[in-house]
N, C-alpha and C. Protein backbone atom coordinates (compact mmCIF):
# COMPACT_ATOMS: atom_id res chain seq x y z
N UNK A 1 -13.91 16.49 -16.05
CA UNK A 1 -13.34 15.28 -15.47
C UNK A 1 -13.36 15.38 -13.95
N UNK A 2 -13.90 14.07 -13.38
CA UNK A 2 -13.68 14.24 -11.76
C UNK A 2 -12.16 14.43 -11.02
N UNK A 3 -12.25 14.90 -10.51
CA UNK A 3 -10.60 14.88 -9.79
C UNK A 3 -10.80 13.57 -8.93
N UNK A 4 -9.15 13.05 -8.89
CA UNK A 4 -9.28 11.38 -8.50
C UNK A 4 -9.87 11.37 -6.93
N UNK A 5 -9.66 12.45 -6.22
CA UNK A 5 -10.40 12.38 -4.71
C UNK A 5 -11.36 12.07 -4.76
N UNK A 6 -12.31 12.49 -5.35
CA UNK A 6 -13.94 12.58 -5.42
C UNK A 6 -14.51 10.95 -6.08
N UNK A 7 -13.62 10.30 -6.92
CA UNK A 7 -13.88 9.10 -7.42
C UNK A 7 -13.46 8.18 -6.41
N UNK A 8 -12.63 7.84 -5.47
CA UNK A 8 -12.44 7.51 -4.39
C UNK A 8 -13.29 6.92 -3.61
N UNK A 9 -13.45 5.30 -3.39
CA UNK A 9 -14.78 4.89 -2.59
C UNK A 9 -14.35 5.20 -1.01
N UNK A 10 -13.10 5.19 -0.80
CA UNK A 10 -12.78 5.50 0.94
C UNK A 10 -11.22 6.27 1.17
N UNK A 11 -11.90 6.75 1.80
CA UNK A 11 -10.35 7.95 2.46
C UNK A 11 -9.79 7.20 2.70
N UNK A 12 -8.20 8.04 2.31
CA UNK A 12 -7.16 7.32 2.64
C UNK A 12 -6.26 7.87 3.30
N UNK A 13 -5.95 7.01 4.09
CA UNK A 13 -4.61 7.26 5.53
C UNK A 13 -3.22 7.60 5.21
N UNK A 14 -2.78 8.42 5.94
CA UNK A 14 -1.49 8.39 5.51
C UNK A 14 -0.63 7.46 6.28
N UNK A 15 0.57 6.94 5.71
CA UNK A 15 0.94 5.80 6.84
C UNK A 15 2.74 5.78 6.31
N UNK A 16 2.74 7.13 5.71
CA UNK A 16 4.64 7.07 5.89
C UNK A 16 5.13 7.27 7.26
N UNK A 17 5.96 6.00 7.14
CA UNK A 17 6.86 5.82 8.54
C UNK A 17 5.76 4.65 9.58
N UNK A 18 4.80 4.61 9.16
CA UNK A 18 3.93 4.09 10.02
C UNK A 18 3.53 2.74 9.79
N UNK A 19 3.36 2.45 8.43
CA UNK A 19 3.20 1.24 7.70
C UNK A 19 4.36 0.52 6.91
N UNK A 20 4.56 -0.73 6.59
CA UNK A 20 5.90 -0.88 5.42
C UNK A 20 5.13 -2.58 4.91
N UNK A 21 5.98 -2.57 3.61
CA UNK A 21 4.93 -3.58 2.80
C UNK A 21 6.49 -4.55 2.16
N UNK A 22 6.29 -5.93 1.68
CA UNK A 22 7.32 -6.37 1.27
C UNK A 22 6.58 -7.36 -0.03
N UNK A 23 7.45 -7.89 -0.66
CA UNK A 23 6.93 -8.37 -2.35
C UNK A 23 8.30 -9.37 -1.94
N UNK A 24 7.85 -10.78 -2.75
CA UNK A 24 8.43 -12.00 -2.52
C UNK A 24 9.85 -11.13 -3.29
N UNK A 25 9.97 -10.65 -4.47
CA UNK A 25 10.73 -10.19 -5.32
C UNK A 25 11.56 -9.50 -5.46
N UNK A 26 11.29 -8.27 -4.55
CA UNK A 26 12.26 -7.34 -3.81
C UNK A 26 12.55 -7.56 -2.32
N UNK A 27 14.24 -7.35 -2.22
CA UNK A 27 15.07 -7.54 -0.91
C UNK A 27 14.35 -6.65 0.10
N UNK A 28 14.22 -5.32 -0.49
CA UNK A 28 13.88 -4.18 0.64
C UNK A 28 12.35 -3.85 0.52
N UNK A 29 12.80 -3.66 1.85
CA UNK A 29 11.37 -3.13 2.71
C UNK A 29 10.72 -1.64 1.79
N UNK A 30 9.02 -1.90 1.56
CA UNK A 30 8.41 -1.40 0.71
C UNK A 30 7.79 -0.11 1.63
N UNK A 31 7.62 1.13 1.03
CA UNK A 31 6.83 2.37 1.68
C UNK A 31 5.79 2.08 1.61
N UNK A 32 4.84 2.31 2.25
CA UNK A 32 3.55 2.39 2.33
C UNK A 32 3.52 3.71 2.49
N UNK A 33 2.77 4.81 1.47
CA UNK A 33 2.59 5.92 1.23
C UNK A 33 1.54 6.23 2.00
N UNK A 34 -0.08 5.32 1.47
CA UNK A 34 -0.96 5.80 2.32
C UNK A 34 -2.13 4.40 1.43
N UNK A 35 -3.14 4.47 2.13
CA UNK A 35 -3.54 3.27 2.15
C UNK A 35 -5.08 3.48 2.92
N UNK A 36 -6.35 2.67 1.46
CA UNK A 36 -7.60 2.93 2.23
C UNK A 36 -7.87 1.31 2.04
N UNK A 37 -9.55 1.22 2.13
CA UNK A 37 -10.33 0.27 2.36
C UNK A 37 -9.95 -0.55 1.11
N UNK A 38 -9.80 0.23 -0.73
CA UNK A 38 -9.78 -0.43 -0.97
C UNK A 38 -8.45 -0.52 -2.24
N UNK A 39 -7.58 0.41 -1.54
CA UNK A 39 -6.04 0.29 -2.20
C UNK A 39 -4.81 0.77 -1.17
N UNK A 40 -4.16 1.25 -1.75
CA UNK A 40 -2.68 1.62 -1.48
C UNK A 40 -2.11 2.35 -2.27
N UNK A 41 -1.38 3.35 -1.97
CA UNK A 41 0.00 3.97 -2.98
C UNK A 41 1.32 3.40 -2.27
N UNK A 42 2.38 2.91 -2.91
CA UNK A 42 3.82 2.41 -2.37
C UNK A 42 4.76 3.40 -3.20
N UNK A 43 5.93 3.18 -2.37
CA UNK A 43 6.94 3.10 -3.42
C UNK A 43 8.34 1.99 -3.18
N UNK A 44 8.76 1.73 -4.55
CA UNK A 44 9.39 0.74 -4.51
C UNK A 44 11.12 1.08 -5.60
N UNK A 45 12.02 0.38 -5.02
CA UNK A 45 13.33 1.06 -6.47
C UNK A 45 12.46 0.18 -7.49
N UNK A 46 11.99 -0.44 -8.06
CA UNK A 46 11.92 -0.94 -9.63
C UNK A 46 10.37 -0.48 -9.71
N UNK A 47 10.57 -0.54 -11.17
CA UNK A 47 8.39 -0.37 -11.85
C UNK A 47 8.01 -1.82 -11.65
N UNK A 48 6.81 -1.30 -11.34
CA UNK A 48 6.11 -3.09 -11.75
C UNK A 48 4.82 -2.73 -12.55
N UNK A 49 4.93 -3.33 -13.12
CA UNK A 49 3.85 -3.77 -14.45
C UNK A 49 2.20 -3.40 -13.89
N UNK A 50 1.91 -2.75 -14.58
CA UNK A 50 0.38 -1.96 -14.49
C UNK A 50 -0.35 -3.90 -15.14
N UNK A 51 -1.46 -3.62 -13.88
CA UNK A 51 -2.54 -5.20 -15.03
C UNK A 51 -1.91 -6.30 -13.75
N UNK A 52 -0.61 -6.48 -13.37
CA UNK A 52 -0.34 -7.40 -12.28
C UNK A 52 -0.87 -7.58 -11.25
N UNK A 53 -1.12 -8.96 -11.14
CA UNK A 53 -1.56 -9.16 -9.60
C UNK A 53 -0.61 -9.35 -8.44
N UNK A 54 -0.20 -8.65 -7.13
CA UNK A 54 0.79 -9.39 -6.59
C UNK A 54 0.40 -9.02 -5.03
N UNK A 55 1.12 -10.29 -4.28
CA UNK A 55 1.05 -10.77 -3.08
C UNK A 55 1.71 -9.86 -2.41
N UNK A 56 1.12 -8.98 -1.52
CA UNK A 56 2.51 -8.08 -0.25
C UNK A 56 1.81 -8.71 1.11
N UNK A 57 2.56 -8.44 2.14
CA UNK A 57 3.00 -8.52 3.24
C UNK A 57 2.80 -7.40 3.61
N UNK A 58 1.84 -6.33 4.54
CA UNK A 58 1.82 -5.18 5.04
C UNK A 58 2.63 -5.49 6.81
N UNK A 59 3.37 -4.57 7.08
CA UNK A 59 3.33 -4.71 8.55
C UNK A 59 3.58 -3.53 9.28
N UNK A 60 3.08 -3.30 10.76
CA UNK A 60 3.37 -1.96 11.48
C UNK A 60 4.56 -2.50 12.20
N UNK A 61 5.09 -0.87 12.77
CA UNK A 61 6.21 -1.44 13.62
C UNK A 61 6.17 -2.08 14.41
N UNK A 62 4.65 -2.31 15.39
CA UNK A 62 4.93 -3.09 16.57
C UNK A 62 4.77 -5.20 15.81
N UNK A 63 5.04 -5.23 14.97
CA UNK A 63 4.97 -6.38 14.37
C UNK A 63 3.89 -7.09 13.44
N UNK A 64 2.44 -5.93 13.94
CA UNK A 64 1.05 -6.78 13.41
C UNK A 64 1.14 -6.54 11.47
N UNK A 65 0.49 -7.49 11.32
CA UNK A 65 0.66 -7.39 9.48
C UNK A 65 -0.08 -8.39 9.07
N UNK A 66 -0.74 -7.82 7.66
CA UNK A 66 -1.70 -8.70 7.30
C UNK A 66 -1.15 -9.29 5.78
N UNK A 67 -1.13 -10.23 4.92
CA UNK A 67 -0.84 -10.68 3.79
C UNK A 67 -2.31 -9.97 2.66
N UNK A 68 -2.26 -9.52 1.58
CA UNK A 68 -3.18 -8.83 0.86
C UNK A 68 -2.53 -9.06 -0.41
N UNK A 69 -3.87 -9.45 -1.60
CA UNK A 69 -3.43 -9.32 -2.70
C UNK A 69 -4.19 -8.01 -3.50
N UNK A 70 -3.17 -7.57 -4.14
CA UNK A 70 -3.09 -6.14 -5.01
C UNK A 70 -2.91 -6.66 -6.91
N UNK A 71 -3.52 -5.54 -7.35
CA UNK A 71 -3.40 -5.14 -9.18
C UNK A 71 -2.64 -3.72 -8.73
N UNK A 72 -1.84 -3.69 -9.83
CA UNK A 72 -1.03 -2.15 -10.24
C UNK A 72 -1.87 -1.72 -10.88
N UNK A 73 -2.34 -0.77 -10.48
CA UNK A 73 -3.49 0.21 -11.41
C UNK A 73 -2.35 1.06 -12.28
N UNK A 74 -1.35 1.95 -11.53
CA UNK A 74 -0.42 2.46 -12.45
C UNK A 74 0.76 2.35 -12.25
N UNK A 75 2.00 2.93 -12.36
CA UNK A 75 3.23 3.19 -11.81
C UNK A 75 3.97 4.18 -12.40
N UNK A 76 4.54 4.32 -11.64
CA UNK A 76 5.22 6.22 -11.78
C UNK A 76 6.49 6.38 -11.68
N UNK A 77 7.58 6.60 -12.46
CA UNK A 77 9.12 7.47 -11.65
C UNK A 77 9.07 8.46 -11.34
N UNK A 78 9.06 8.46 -9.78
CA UNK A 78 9.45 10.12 -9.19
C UNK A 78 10.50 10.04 -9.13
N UNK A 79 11.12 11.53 -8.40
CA UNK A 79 12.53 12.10 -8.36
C UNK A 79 12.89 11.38 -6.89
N UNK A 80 13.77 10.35 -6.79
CA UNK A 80 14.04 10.08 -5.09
C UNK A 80 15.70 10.22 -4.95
N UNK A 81 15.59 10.59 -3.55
CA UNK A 81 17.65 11.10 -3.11
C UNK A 81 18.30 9.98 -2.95
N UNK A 82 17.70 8.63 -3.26
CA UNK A 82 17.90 7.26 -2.88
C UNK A 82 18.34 6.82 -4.28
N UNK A 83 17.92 7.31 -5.51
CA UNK A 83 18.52 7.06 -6.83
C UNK A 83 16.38 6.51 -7.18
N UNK A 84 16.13 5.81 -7.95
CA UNK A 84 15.33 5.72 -8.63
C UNK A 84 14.18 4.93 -7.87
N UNK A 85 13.07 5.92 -7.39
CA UNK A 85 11.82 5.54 -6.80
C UNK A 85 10.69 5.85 -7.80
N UNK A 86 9.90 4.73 -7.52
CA UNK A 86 8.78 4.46 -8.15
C UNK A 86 7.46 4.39 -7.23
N UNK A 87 6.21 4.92 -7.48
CA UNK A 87 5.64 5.24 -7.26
C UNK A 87 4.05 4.10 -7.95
N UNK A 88 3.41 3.50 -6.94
CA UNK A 88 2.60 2.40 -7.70
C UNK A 88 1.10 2.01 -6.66
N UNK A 89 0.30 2.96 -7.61
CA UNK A 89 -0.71 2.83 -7.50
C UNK A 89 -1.53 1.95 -7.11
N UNK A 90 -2.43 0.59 -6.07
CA UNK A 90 -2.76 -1.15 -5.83
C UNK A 90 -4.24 -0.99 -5.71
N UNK A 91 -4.59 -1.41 -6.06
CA UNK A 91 -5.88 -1.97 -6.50
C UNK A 91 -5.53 -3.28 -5.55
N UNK A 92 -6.34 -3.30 -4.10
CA UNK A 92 -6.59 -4.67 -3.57
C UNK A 92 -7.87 -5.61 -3.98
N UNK A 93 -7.59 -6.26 -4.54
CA UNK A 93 -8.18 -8.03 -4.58
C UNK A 93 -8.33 -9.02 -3.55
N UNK A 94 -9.48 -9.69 -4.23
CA UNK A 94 -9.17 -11.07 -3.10
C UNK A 94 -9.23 -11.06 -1.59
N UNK A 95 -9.93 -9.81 -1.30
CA UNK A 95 -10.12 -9.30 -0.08
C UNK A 95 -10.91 -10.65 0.94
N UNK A 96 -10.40 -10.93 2.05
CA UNK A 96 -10.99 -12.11 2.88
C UNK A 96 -12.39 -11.48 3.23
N UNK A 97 -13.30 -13.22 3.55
CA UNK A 97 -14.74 -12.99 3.65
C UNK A 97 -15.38 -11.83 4.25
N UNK A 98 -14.29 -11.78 5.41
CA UNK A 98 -15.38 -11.10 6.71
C UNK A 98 -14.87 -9.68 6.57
N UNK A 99 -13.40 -9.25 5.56
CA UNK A 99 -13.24 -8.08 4.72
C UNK A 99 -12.74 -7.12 6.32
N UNK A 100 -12.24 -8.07 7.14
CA UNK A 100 -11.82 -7.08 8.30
C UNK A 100 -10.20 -6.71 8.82
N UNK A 101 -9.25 -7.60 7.51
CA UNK A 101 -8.20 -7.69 7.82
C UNK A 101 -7.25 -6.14 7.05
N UNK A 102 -7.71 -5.18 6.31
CA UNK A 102 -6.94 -3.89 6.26
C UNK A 102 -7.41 -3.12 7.09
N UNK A 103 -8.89 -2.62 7.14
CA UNK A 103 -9.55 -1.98 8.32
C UNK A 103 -8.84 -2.25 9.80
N UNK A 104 -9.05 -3.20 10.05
CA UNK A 104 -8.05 -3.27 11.02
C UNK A 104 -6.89 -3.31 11.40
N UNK A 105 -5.85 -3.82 10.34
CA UNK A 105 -4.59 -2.77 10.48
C UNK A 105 -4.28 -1.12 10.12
N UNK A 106 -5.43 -0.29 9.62
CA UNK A 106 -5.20 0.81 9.57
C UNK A 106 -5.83 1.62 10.93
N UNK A 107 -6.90 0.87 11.36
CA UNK A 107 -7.07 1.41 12.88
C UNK A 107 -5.92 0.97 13.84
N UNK A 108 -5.57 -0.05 13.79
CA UNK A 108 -4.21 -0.50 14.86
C UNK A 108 -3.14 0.76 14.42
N UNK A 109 -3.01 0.87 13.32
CA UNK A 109 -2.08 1.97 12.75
C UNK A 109 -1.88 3.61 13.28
N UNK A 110 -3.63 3.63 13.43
CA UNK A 110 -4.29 4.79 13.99
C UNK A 110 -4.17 4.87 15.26
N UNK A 111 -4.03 3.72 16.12
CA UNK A 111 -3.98 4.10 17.52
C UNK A 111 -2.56 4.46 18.09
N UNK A 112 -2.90 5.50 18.86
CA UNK A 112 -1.55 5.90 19.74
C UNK A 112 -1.35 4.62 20.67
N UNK A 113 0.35 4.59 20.25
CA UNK A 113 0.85 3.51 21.56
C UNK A 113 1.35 4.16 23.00
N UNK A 114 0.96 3.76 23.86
CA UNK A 114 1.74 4.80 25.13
C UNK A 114 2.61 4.03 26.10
């Protein structure tokens, strides 16, 4: 069996503390674990349904953020000190024409602010 790195069409960034994501559905602000060209890992307090399509809101701290639609490929309970974190795998969809709107918030992400 391949290990999931190697199946992977693009590296992925790490972006705890750096990135945060929000869902019409939940009050609080979503982790962005880490995040490539053509997904995301989050975590969130509730599961959401593997097969779903859903709308987030990515944004960095200095305000920039792009709207992206995602599939739950999986979802996970880890152990969190916060009481019950979940862990959820996104499959992005519906990616816009010119396909330049995550790329470019993960380089904005990437750049040092001074």
């Amino acid at each position: 069996m391949t290990p999931p790195s190697e199946r992977r069409r693009s590296p992925r960034a790490e972006m705890v503390g750096r990135m945060f994501g929000r869902l019409p559905m939940i009050e609080r602000q979503l982790v962005v674990r880490d995040i490539s060209l053509g997904g995301m890992s989050i975590e969130t307090p509730m599961a959401l349904e593997a097969g779903a399509v859903l709308q987030f809101v990515l944004t960095l701290g200095d305000g920039a953020g792009v709207d992206v639609s995602g599939r739950i490929v999986r979802c996970v309970e880890v152990a969190g000190s916060d009481g019950r974190v979940f862990v959820s795998g996104v499959e992005f969809v519906d990616v816009e024409p010119d396909g330049q709107q995550v790329p470019d918030l993960i380089d904005r992400a990437d750049t040092p602010r001074g």
